[in-house]
N, C-alpha and C. Protein backbone atom coordinates (compact mmCIF):
# COMPACT_ATOMS: atom_id res chain seq x y z
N UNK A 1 56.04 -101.82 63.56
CA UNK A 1 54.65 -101.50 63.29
C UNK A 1 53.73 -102.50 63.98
N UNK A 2 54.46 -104.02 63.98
CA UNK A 2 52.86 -105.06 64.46
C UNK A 2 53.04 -104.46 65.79
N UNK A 3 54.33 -104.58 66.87
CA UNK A 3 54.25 -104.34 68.26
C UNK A 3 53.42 -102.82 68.46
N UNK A 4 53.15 -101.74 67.83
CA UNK A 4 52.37 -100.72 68.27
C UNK A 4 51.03 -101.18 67.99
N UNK A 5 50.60 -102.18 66.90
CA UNK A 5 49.33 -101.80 67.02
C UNK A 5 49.18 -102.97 67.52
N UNK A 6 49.75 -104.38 68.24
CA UNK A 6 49.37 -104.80 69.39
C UNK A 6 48.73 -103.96 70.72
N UNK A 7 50.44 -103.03 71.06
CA UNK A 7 49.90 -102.19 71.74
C UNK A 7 48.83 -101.04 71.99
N UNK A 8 48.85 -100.68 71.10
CA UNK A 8 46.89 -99.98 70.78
C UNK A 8 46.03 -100.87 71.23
N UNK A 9 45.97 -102.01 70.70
CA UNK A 9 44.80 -103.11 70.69
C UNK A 9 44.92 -103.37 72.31
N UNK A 10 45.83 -103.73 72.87
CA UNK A 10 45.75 -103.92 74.06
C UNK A 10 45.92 -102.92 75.28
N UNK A 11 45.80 -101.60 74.90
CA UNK A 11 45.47 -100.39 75.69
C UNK A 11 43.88 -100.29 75.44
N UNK A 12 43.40 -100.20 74.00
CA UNK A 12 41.79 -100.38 73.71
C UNK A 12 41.13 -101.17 75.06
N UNK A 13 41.67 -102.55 74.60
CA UNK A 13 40.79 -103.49 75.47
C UNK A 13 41.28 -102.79 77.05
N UNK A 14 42.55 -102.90 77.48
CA UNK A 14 42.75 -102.42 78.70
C UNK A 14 41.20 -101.33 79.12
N UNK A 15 41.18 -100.55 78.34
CA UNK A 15 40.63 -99.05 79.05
C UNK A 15 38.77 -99.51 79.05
N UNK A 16 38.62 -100.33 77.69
CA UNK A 16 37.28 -101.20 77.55
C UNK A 16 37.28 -101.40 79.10
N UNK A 17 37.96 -102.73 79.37
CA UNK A 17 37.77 -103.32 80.75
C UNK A 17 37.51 -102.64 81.76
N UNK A 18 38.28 -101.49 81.78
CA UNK A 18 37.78 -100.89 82.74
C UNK A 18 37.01 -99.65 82.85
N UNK A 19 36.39 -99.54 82.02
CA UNK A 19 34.98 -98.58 82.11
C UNK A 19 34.17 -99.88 82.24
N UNK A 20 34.10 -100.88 82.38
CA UNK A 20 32.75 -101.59 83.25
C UNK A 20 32.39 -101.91 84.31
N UNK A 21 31.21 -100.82 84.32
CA UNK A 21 30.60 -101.44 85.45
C UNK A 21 30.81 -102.60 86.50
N UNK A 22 31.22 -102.34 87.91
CA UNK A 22 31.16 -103.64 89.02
C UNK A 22 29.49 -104.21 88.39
N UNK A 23 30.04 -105.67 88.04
CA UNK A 23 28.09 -106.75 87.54
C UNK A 23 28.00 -107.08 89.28
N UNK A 24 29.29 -107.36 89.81
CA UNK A 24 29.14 -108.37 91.11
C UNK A 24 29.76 -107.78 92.77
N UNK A 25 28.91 -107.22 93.67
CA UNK A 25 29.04 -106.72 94.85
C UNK A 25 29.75 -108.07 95.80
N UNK A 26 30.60 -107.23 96.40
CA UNK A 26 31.17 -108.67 97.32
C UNK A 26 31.28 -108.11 98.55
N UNK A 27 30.90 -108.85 99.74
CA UNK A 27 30.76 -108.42 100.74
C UNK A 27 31.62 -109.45 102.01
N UNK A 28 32.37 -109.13 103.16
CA UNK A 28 32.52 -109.92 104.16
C UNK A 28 33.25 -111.52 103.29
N UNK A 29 34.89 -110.93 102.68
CA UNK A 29 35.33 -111.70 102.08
C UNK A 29 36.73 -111.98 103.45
N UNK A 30 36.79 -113.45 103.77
CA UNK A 30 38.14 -114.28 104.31
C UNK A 30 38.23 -114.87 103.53
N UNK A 31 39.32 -115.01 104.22
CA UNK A 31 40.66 -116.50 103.95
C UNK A 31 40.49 -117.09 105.71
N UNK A 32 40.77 -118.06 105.64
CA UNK A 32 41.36 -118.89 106.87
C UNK A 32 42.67 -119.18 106.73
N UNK A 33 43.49 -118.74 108.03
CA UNK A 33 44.75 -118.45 108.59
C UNK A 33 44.64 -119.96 108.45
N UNK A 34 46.35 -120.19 107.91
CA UNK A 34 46.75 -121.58 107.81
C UNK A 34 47.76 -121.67 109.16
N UNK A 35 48.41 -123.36 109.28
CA UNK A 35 49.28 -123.47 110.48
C UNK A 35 50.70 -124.18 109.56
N UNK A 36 51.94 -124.11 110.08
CA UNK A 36 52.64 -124.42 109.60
C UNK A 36 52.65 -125.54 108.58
N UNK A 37 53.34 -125.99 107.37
CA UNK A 37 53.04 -126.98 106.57
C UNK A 37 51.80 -127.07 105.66
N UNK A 38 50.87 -126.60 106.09
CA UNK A 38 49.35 -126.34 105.16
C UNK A 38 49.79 -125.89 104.24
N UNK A 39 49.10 -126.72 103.02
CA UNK A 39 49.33 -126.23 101.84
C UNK A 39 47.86 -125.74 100.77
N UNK A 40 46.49 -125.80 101.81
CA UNK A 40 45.81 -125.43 101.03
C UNK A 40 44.90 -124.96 102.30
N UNK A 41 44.09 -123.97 101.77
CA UNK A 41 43.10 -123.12 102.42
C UNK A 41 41.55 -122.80 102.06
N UNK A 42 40.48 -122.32 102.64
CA UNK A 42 39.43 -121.52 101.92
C UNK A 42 39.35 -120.13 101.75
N UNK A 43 38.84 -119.74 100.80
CA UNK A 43 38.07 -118.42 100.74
C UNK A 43 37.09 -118.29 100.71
N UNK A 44 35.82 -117.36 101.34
CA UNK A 44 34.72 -117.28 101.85
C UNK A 44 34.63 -115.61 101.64
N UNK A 45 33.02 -115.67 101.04
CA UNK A 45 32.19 -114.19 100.55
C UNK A 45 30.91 -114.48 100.65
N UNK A 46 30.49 -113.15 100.29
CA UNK A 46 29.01 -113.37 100.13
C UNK A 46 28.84 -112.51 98.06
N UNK A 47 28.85 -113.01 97.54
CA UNK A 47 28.84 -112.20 96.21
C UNK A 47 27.18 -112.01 95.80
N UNK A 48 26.63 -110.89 95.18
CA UNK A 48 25.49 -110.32 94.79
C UNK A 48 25.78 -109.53 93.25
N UNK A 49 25.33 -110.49 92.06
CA UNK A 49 25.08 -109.93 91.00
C UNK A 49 24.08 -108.95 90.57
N UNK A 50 24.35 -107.97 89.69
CA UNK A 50 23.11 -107.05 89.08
C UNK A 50 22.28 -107.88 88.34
N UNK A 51 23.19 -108.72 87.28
CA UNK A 51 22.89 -109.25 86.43
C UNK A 51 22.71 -111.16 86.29
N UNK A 52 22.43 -111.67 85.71
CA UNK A 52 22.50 -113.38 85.77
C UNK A 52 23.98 -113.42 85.43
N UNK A 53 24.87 -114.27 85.91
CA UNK A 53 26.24 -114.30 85.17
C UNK A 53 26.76 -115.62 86.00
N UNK A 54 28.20 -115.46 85.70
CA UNK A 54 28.12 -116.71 86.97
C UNK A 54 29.58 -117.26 86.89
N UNK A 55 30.95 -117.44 87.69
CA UNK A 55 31.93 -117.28 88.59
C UNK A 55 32.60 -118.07 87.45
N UNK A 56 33.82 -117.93 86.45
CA UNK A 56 33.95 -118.94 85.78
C UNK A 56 35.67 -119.44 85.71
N UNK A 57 36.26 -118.48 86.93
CA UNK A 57 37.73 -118.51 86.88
C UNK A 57 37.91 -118.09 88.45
N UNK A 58 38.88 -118.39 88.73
CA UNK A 58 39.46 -117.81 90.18
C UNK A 58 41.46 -117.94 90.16
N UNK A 59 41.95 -116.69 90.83
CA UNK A 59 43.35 -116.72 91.05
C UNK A 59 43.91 -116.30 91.95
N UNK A 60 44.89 -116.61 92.43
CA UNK A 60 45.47 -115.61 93.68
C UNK A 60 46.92 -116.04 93.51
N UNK A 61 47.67 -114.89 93.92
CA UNK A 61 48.95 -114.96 93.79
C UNK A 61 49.44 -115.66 94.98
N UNK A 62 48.90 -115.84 95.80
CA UNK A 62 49.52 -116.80 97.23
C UNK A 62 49.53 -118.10 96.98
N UNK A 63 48.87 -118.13 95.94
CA UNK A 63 48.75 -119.63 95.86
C UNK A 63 48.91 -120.41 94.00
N UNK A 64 49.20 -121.47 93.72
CA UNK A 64 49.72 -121.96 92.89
C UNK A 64 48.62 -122.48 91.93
N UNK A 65 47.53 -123.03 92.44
CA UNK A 65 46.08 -122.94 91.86
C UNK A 65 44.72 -123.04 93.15
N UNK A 66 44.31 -122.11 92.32
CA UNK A 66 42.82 -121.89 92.60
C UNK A 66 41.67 -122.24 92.04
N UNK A 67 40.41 -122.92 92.87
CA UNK A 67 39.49 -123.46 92.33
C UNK A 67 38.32 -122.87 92.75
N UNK A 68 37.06 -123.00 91.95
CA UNK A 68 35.55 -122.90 93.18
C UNK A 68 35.72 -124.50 93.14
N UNK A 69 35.20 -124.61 94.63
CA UNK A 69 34.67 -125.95 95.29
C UNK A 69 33.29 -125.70 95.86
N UNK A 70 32.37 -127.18 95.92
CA UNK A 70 31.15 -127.09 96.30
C UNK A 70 31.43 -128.54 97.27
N UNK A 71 30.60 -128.23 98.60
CA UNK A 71 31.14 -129.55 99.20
C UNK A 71 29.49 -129.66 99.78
N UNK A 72 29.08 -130.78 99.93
CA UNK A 72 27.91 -131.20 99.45
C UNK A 72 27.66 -132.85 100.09
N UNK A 73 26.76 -133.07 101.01
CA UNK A 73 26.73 -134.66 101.66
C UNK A 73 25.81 -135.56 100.36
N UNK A 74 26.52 -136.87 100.21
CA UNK A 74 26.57 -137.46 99.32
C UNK A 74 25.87 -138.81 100.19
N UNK A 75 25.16 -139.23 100.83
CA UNK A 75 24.65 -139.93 101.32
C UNK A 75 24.85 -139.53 102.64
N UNK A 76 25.84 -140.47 103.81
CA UNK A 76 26.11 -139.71 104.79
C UNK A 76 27.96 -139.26 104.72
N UNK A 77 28.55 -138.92 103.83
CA UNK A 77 29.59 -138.78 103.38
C UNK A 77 29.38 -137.13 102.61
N UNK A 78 30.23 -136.40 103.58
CA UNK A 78 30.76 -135.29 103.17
C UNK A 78 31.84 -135.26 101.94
N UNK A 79 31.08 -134.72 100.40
CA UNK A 79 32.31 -134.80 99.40
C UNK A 79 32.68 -133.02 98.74
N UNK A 80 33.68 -133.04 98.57
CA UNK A 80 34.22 -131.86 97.85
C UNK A 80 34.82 -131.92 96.34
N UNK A 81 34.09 -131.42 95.67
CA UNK A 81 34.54 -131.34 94.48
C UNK A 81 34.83 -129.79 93.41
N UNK A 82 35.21 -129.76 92.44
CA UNK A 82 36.01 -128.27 91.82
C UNK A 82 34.30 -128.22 90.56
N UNK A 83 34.10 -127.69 90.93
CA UNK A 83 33.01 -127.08 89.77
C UNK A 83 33.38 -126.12 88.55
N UNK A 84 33.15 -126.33 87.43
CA UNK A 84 33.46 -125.51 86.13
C UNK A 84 33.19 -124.22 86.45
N UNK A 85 31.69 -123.83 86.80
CA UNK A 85 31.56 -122.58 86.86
C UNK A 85 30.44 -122.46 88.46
N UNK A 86 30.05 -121.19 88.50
CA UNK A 86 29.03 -120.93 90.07
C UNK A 86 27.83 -119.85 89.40
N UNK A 87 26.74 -120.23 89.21
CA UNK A 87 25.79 -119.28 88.70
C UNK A 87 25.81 -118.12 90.15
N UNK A 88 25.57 -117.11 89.44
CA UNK A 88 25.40 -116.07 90.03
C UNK A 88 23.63 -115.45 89.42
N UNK A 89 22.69 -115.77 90.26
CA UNK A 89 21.59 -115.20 90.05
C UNK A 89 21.02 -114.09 89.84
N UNK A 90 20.76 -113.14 88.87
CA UNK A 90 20.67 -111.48 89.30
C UNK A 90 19.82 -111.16 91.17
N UNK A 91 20.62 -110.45 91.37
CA UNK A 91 20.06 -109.68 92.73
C UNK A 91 20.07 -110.80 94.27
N UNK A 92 20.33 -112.18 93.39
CA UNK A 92 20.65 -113.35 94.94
C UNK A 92 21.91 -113.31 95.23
N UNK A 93 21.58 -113.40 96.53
CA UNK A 93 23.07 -113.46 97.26
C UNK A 93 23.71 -114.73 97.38
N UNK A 94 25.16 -115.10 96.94
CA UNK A 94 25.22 -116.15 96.87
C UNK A 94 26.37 -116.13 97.68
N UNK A 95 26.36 -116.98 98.99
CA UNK A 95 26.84 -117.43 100.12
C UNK A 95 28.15 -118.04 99.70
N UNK A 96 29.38 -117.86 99.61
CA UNK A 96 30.44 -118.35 99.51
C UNK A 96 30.94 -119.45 100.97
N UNK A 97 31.17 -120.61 101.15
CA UNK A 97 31.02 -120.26 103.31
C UNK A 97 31.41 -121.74 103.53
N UNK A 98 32.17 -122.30 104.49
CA UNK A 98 32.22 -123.35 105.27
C UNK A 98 31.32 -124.50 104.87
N UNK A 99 31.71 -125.78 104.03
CA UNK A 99 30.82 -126.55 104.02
C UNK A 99 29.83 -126.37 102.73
N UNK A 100 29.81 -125.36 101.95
CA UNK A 100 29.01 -125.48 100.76
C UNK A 100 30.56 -125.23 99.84
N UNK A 101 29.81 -123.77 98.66
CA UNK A 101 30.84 -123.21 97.60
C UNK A 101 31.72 -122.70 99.09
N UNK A 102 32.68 -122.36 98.07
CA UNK A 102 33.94 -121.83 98.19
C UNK A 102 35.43 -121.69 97.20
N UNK A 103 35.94 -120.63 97.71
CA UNK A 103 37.19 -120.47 96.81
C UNK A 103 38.33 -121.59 97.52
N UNK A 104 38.76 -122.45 96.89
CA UNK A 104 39.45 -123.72 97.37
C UNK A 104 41.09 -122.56 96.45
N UNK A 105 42.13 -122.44 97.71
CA UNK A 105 43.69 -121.91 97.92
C UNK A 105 44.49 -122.71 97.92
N UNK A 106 44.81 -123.33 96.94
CA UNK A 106 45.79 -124.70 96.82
C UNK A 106 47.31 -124.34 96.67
N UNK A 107 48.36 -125.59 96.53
CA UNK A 107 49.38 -125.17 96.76
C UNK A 107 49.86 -123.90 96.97
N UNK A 108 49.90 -123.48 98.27
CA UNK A 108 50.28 -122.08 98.84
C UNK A 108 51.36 -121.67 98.84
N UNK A 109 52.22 -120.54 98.28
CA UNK A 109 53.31 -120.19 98.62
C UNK A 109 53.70 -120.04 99.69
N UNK A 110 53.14 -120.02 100.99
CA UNK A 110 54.01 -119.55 102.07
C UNK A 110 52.51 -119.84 103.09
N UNK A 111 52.99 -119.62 104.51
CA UNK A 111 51.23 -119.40 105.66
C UNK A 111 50.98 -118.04 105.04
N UNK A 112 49.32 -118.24 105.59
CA UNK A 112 48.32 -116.93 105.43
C UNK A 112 48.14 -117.03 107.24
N UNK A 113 48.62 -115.48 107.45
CA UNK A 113 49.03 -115.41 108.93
C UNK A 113 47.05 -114.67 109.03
N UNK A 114 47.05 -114.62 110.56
CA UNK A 114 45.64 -113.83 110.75
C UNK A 114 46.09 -112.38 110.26
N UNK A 115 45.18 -111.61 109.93
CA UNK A 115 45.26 -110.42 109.50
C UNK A 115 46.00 -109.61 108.44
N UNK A 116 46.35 -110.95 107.94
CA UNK A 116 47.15 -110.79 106.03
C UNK A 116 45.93 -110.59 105.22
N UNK A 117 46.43 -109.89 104.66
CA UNK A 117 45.40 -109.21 103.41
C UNK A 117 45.74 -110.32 101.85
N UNK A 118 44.75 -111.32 101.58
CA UNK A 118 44.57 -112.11 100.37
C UNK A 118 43.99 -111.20 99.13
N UNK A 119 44.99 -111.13 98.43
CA UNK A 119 44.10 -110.74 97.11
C UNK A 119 43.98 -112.08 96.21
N UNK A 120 42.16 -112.15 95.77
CA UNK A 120 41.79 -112.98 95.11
C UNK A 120 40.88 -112.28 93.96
N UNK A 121 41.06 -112.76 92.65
CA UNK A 121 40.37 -112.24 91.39
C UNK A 121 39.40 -113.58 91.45
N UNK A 122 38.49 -113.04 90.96
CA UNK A 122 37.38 -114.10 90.15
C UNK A 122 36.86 -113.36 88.92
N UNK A 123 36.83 -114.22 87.97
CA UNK A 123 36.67 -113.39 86.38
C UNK A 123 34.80 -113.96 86.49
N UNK A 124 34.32 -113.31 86.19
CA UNK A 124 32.79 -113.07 86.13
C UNK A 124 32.02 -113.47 84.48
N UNK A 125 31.15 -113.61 84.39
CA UNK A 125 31.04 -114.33 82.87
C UNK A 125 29.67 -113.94 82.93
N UNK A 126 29.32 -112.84 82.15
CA UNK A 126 27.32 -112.11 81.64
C UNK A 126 27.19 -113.23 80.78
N UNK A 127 25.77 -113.12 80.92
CA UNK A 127 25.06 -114.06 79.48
C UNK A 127 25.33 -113.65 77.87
N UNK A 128 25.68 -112.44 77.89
CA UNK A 128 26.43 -111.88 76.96
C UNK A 128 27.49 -113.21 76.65
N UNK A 129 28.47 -113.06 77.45
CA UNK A 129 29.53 -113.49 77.21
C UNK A 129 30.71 -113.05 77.31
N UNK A 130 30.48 -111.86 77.97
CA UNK A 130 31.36 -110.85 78.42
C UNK A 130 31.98 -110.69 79.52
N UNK A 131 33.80 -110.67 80.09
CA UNK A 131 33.99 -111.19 80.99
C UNK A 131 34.75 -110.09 82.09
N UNK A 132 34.21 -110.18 83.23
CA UNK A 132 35.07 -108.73 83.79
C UNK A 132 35.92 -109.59 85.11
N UNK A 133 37.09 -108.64 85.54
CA UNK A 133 37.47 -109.57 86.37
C UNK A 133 37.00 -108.71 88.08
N UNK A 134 37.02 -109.60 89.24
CA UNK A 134 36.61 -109.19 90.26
C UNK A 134 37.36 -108.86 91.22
N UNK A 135 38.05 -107.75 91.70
CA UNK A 135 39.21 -108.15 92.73
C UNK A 135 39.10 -108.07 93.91
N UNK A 136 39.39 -109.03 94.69
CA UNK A 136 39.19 -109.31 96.26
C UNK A 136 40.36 -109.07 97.13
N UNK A 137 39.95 -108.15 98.36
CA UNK A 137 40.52 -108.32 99.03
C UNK A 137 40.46 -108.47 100.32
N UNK A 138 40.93 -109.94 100.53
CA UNK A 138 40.44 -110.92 101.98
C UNK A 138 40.79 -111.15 103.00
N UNK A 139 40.34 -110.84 104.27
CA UNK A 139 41.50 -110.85 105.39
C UNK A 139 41.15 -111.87 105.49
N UNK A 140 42.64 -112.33 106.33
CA UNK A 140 42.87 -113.77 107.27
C UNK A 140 42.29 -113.72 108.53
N UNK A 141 41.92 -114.73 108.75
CA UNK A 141 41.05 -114.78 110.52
C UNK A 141 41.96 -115.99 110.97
N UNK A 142 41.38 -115.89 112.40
CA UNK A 142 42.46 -116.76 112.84
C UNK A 142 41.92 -118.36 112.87
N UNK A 143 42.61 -119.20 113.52
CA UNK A 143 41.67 -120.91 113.46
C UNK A 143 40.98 -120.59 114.45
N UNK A 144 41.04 -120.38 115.41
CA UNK A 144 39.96 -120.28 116.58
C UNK A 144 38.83 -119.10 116.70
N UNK A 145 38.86 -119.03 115.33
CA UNK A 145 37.31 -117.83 115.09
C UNK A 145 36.37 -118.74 114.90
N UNK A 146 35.15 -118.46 115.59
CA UNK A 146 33.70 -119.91 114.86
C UNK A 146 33.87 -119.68 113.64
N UNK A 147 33.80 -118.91 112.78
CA UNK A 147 33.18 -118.62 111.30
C UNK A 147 34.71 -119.75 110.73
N UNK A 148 35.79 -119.24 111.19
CA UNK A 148 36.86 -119.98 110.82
C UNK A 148 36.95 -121.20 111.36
N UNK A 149 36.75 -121.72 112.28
CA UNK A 149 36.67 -123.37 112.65
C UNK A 149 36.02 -124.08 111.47
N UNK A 150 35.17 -123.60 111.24
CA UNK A 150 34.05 -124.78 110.36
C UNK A 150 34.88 -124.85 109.15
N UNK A 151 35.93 -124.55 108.35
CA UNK A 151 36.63 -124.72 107.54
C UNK A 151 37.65 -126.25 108.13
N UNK A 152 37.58 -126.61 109.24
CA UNK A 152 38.38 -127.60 109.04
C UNK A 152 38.52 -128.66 107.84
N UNK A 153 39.07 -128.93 107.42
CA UNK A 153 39.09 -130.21 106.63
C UNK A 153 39.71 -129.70 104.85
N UNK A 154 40.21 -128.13 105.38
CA UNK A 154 40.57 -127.60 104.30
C UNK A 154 42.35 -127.55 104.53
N UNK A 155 42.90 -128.31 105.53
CA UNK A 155 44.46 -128.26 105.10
C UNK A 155 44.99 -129.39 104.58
N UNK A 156 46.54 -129.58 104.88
CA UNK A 156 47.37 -130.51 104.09
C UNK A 156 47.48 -131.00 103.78
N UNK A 157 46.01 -132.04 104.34
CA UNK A 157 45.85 -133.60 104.32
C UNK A 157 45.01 -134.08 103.32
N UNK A 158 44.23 -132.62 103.28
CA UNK A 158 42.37 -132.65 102.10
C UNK A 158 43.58 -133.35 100.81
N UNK A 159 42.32 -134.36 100.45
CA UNK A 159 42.63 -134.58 98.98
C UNK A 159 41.75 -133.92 97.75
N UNK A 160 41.89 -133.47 96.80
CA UNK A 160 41.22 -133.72 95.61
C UNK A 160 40.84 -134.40 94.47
């Protein structure tokens, strides 16, 4: 009897979850193609909320943990650090990209070749308090793309 009406409860919520509404449009989502031995990478979007909410989880199965990072000059010293959460402004576009936020791809299972398809979730958080999840899916570019160069400083060696 408890295992069915677990299972009820968690078909409920299942079917809840998904009658909601996309809160967050994502547009022109990579990864940067890693080179042998790299064990960590970026992810890069452009995300656009309906609503105020704001980025409060990230995962990907390629990789072992996932963070948002904000990298940010600290005098004349470029620093990177893991932020709790990423406001998402209603209707602003918020630049995921080289050198600011980003989805930081840590211990990687394996290379992200050019033109591998990354799936990345980010769980979304309304002022409600209500949480939907986001699913991405990111191609790999290669290192010698401009948009992809400016990610240097995101492999083996980066510390956190």
């Amino acid at each position: 009897m408890k295992k069915l009406i677990i299972a009820t409860l968690l078909s409920l919520t299942a079917s809840a979850w998904a009658q909601v509404p996309a809160n967050v449009e994502v547009k022109d989502a990579w990864v940067r193609a890693t080179v042998a031995q790299q064990k960590a990478t970026g992810a890069f979007m452009q995300l656009t909320a309906k609503a105020d909410s704001r980025v409060v989880q990230a995962s990907s199965p390629v990789a072992g943990v996932v963070e948002i990072h904000e990298m940010a000059m600290d005098k004349d010293v470029m620093k990177m650090r893991a932020v709790p959460a990423l406001a998402l402004p209603a209707g602003k576009t918020v630049e995921l990209k080289p050198g600011g936020y980003h989805v930081m791809l840590m211990d990687l299972k394996g290379p992200v070749k050019e033109g591998d398809v990354v799936p990345v979730s980010l769980v979304v958080e309304g002022k409600d308090g209500l949480r939907q999840t986001v699913e991405i899916k990111a191609t790999a570019r290669a290192l010698n793309t401009p948009a992809a160069a400016k990610t240097e400083g995101h492999g083996s060696g980066h510390k956190h």
